[in-house]
Each structure stands twice: as structure tokens, then as C-alpha cells.
Protein backbone atom coordinates (compact mmCIF):
# COMPACT_ATOMS: atom_id res chain seq x y z
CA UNK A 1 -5.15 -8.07 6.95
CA UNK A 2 -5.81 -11.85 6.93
CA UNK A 3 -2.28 -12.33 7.75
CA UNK A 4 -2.20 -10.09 10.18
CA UNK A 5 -4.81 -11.41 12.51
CA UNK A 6 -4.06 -14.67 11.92
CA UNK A 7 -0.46 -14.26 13.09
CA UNK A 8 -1.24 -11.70 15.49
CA UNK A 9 0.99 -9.43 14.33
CA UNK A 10 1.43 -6.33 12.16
CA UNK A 11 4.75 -7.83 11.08
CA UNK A 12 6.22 -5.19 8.49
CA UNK A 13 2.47 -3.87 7.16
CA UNK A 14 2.96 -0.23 6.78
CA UNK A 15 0.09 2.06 8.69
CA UNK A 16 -0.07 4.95 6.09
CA UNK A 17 -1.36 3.54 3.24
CA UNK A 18 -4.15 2.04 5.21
CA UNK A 19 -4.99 5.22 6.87
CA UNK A 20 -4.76 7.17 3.82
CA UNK A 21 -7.31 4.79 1.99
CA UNK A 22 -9.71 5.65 4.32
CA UNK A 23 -9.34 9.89 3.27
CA UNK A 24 -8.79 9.14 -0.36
CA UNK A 25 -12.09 7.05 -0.57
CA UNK A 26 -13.61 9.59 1.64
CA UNK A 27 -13.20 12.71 -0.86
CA UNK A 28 -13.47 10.75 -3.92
CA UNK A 29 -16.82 9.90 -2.44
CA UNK A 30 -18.13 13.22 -1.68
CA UNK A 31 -16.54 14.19 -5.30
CA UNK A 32 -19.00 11.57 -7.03
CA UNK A 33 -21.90 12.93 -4.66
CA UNK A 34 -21.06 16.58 -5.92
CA UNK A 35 -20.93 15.69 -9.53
CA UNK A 36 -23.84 12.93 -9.58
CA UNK A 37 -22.15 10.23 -10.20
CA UNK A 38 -24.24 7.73 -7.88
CA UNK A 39 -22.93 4.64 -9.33
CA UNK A 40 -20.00 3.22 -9.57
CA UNK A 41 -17.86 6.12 -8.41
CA UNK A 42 -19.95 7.15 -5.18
CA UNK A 43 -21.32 3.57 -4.32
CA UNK A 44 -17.43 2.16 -4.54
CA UNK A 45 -15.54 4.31 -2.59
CA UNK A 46 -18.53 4.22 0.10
CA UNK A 47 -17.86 0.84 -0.07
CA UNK A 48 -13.68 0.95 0.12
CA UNK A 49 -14.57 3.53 3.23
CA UNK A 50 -15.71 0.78 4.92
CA UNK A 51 -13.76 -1.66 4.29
CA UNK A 52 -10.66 0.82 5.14
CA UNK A 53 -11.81 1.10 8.33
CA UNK A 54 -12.03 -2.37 9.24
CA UNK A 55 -9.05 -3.03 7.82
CA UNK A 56 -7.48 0.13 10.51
CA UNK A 57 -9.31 -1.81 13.74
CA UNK A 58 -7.31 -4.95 12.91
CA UNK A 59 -4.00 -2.97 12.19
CA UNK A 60 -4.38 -0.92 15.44
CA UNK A 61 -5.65 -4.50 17.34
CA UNK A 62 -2.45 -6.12 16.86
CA UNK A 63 -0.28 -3.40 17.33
CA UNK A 64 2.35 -3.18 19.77
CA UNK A 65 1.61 -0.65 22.37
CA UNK A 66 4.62 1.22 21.42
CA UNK A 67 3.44 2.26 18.15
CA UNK A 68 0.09 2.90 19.14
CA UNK A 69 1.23 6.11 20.38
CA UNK A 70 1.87 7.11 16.80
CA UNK A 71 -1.19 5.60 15.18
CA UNK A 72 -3.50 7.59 17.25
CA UNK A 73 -1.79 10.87 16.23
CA UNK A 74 -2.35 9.90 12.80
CA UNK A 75 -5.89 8.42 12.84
CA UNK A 76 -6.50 11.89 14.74
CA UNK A 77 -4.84 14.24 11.63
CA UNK A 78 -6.54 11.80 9.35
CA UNK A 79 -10.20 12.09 11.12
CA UNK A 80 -9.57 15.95 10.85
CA UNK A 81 -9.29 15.91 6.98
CA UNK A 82 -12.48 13.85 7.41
CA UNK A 83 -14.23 16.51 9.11
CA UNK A 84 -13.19 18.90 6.92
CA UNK A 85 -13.92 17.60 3.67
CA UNK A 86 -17.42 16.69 4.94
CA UNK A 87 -18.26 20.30 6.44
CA UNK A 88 -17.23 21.59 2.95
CA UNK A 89 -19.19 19.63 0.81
CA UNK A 90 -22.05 20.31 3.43
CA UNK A 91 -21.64 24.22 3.22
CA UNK A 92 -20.65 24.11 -0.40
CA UNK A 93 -23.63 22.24 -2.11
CA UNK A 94 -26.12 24.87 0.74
CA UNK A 95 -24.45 27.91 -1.10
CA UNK A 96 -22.28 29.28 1.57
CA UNK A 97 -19.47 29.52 -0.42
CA UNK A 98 -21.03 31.36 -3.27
CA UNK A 99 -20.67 28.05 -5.23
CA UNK A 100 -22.75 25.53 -6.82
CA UNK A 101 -22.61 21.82 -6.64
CA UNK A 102 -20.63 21.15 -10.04
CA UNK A 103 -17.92 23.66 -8.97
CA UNK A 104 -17.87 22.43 -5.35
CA UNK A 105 -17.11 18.86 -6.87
CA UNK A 106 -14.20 20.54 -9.41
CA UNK A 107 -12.70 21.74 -6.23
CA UNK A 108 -13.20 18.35 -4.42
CA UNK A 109 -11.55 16.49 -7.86
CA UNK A 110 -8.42 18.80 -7.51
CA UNK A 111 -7.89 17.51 -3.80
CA UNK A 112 -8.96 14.13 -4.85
CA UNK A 113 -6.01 13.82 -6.88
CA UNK A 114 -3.49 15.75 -4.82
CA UNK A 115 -4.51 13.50 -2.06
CA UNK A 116 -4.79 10.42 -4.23
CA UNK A 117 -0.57 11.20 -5.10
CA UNK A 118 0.27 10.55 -1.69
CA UNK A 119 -1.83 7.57 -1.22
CA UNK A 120 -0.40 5.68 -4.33
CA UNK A 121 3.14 7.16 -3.65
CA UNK A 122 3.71 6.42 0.32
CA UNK A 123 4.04 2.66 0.15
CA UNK A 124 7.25 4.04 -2.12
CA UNK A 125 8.67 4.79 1.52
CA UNK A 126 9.47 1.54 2.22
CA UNK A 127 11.34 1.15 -1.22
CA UNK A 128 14.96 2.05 0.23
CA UNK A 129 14.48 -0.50 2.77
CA UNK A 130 13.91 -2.84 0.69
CA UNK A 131 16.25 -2.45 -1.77
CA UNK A 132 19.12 -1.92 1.31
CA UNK A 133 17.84 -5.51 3.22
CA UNK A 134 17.15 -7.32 -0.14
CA UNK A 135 13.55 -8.01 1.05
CA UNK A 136 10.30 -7.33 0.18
CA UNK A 137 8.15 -8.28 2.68
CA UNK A 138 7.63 -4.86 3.79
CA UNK A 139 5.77 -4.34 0.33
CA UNK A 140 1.73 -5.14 0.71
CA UNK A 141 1.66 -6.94 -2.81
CA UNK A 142 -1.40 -8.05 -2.18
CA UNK A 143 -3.12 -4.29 -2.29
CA UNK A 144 -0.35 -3.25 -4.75
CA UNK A 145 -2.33 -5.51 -7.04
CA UNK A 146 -5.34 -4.55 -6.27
CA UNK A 147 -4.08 -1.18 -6.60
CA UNK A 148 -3.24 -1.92 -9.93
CA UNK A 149 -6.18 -3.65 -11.51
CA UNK A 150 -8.38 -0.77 -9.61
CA UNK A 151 -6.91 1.79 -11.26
CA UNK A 152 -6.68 0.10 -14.66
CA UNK A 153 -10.49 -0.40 -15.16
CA UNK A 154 -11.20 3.48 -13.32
CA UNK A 155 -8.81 4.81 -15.93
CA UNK A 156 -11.25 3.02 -18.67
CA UNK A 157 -14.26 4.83 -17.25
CA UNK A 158 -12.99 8.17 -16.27
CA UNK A 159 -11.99 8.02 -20.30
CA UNK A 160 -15.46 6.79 -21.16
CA UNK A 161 -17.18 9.25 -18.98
CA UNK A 162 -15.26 11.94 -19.80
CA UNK A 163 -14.10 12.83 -16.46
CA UNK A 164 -10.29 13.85 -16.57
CA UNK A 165 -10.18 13.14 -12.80
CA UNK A 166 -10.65 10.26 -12.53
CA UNK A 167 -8.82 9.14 -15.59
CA UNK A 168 -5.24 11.17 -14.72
CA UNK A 169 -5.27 10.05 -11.57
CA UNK A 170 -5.93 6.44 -12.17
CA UNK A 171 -3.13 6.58 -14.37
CA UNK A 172 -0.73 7.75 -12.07
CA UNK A 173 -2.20 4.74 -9.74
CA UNK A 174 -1.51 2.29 -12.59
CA UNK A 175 2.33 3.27 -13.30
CA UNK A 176 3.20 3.60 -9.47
CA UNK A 177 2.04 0.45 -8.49
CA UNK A 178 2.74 -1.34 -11.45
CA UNK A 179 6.58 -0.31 -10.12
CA UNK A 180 5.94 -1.57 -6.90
CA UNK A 181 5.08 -4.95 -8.14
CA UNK A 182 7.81 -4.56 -10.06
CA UNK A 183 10.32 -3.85 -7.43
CA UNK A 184 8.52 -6.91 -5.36
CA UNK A 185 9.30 -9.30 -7.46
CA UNK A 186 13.30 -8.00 -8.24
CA UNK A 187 13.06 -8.81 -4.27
CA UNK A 188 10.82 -11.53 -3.48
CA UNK A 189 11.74 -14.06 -0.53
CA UNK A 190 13.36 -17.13 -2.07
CA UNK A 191 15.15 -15.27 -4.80
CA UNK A 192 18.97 -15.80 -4.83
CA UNK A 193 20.98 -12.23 -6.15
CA UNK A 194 23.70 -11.68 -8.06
CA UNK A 195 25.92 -11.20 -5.15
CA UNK A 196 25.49 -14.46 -3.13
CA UNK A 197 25.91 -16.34 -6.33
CA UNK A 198 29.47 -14.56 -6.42
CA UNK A 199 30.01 -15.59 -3.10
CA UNK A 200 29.09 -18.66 -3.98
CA UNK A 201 32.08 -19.43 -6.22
CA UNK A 202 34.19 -19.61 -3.55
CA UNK A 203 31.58 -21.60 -1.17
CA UNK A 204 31.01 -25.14 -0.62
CA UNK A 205 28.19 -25.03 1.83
CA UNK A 206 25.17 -22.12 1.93
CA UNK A 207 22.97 -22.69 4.65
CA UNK A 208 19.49 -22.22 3.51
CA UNK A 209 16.30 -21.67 5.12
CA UNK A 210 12.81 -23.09 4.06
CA UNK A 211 12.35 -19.24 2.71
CA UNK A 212 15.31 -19.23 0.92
CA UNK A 213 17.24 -16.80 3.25
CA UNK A 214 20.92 -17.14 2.86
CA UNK A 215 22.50 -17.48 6.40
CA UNK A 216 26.07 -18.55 6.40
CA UNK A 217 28.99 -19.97 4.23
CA UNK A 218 32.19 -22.01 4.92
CA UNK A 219 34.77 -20.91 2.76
CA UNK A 220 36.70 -24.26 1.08
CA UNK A 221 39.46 -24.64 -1.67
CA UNK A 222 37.63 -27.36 -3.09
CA UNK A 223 34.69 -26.51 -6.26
CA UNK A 224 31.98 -24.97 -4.98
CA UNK A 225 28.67 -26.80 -5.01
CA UNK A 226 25.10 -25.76 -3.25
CA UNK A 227 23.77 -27.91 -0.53
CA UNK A 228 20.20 -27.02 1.01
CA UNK A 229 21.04 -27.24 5.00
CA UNK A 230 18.55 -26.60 7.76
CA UNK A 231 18.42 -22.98 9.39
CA UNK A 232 20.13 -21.92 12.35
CA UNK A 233 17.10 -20.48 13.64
CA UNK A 234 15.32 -23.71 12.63
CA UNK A 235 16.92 -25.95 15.31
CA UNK A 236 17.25 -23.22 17.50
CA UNK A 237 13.45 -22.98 18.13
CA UNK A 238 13.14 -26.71 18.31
């Protein structure tokens, strides 16, 4: 979200993991009211609540108006769920449901994980674009890591503590962004694939930008060899 501010621009920053962080934290914090767990489980995902939310006004702030459209439609749906998870852990724990609070937080566990699934799993989305453009800037490695290192240490306490919630869940988190990373890296800006090297038998001059972004080749009958050249775009903007 740095990034994004500082540039001005939402670039190629997906909106629904953000908004979905906001929900996820949301029930898993009403689930750690309704079984007691004060600390860490309520007092962290208070605390990732908030920071979702800021991390939504600088999203929406440098958003093109174009897209806004769509972001309002889903910051609606997603302030619905909001609503609705709140009423029912306010009716549940008063006994208007014919419940009491340990069941009402069982319930609020199973949609904790269902909802959880769809948090870890939509950045997966973007994964056929970037396997069909060969980039991965559309991947948010930064939270992906996060993700990752999150879910690693809640999987140690939801074993610890004996709550099965927290721990399947957080495994799930740990193998689907552990792949994400994965798939980052396979294709990271700078990295040169199979393919282009290929091409590159037959290639004298590749035209490289500072990023590494292959642009052209002239095609020679004399051995290949690489030459780092200035982008097109480069002088272009100059």
C-alpha cells in the first residue's frame, strides 16, 4: 500500500483480497469473542480489521474512477456480511437463537474457515495471468509473505490450544500461499525463460530494459551473443 500511494497508482494490486481481509478478520474476531479467547486471537484480528481498512481508503484513493464503480458494489456486499455476522453474534450470545455462546462461536469457526478459503484462494485469480504474460507483478508478494509466516505461527497455536479451527485453516493458509510465492518467483521481473534463451540462439542483439523485460531481437547469421541495450520506451520518454 506504500507503493501504491507513493506512485499514485493501484498499478496491478488486486481489490479482493484486500476487501476480503477486512470480513475474514471481522468473523475470526467475533469467533475469539464467542469462545474467550481475548488474547491473541481477538486482540489480532481487531487489530488486522483496522489495518484492512486503511489499507481499502488508499486502494479506493488512487483508483481510477472507472473501477470505482465496481469497488463500491463490493465494499457494499462486503459491509453486508459485516452486518450480518455482527447482528448474529449479538442475538446469539442474548439467547435468541436458542444457543449459547460456545455453540454460537462453533458456528462462527465453520464460517470462519469457509470464508477464510476464499480469502487465501482469490489472489489464485490472478495466477493464469501471470503465467500467460510471464509476469508477476500482479502477485502482492509482499502480503503473500505475510500470509505465510501468519499462518505458520497460528497453525502452532491453534495446535497448542487445541482449537482445530484455527489450526486447519491456518494450514490451508500456509500451503496456498507458500504456492503463490512459489509461482512469484518462477515469474519474477528480471528473470530470463526458457523460451527467450531459445530465441536467443539465433539472436545477436536482445534489447533489454533496466527490469529485465525482453523487447526486441535482430535476427543475424553470425553466433549469437547478449548485449544489454537501452529500452525503447527508455528514450522514448526522454
Amino acid at each position: 500500500m506504500y507503493n501504491v500511494h507513493r506512485n499514485k497508482n493501484i498499478g496491478e494490486v488486486a481489490e479482493l483480497p484486500l476487501i476480503t481481509m477486512v470480513v475474514n478478520c471481522h468473523l475470526w474476531m467475533t469467533y475469539g469473542y464467542a469462545t474467550d479467547s481475548m488474547f491473541p486471537l481477538l486482540g489480532s484480528q481487531l487489530f488486522g480489521e483496522i489495518v484492512g481498512i486503511l489499507y481499502n481508503i488508499v486502494y479506493y484513493r488512487w483508483s481510477p474512477e472507472e473501477k470505482r464503480k465496481r469497488l463500491r458494489k463490493l465494499y457494499a456486499i462486503a459491509f453486508a456480511v459485516w452486518c450480518v455476522v455482527s447482528l448474529y453474534v449479538v442475538l446469539g450470545v442474548s439467547g435468541v437463537f436458542g444457543q449459547t455462546k460456545s455453540e454460537v462461536g462453533t458456528s462462527l469457526g465453520y464460517a470462519g474457515c469457509a470464508f477464510s478459503f476464499s480469502m487465501f484462494a482469490s489472489p489464485l485469480a490472478t495466477l493464469k495471468h501471470v503465467i500467460s504474460t510471464k509476469s508477476s507483478a500482479s502477485i502482492p508478494i509482499n502480503m503473500c509473505t505475510m500470509i505465510l509466516v501468519s499462518t505458520a505461527l497460528w497453525t502452532g497455536s491453534g495446535i497448542v490450544d487445541d482449537d482445530y479451527f484455527v489450526a486447519v485453516i491456518n494450514i490451508v493458509g500456509v500451503l496456498l500461499s507458500g504456492t503463490q510465492i512459489a509461482i512469484y518467483f518462477m515469474y519474477r521481473s528480471g528473470k530470463v525463460t526458457s523460451i527467450e534463451l531459445e530465441a536467443g540462439k539465433n539472436a545477436s542483439f536482445i534489447a533489454i530494459s533496466p527490469k529485465g523485460e525482453v523487447h526486441g531481437m535482430v535476427i543475424v547469421e553470425s553466433p549469437a551473443y547478449y548485449k544489454p541495450m537501452p529500452s525503447p520506451l527508455v528514450s522514448e520518454r526522454v
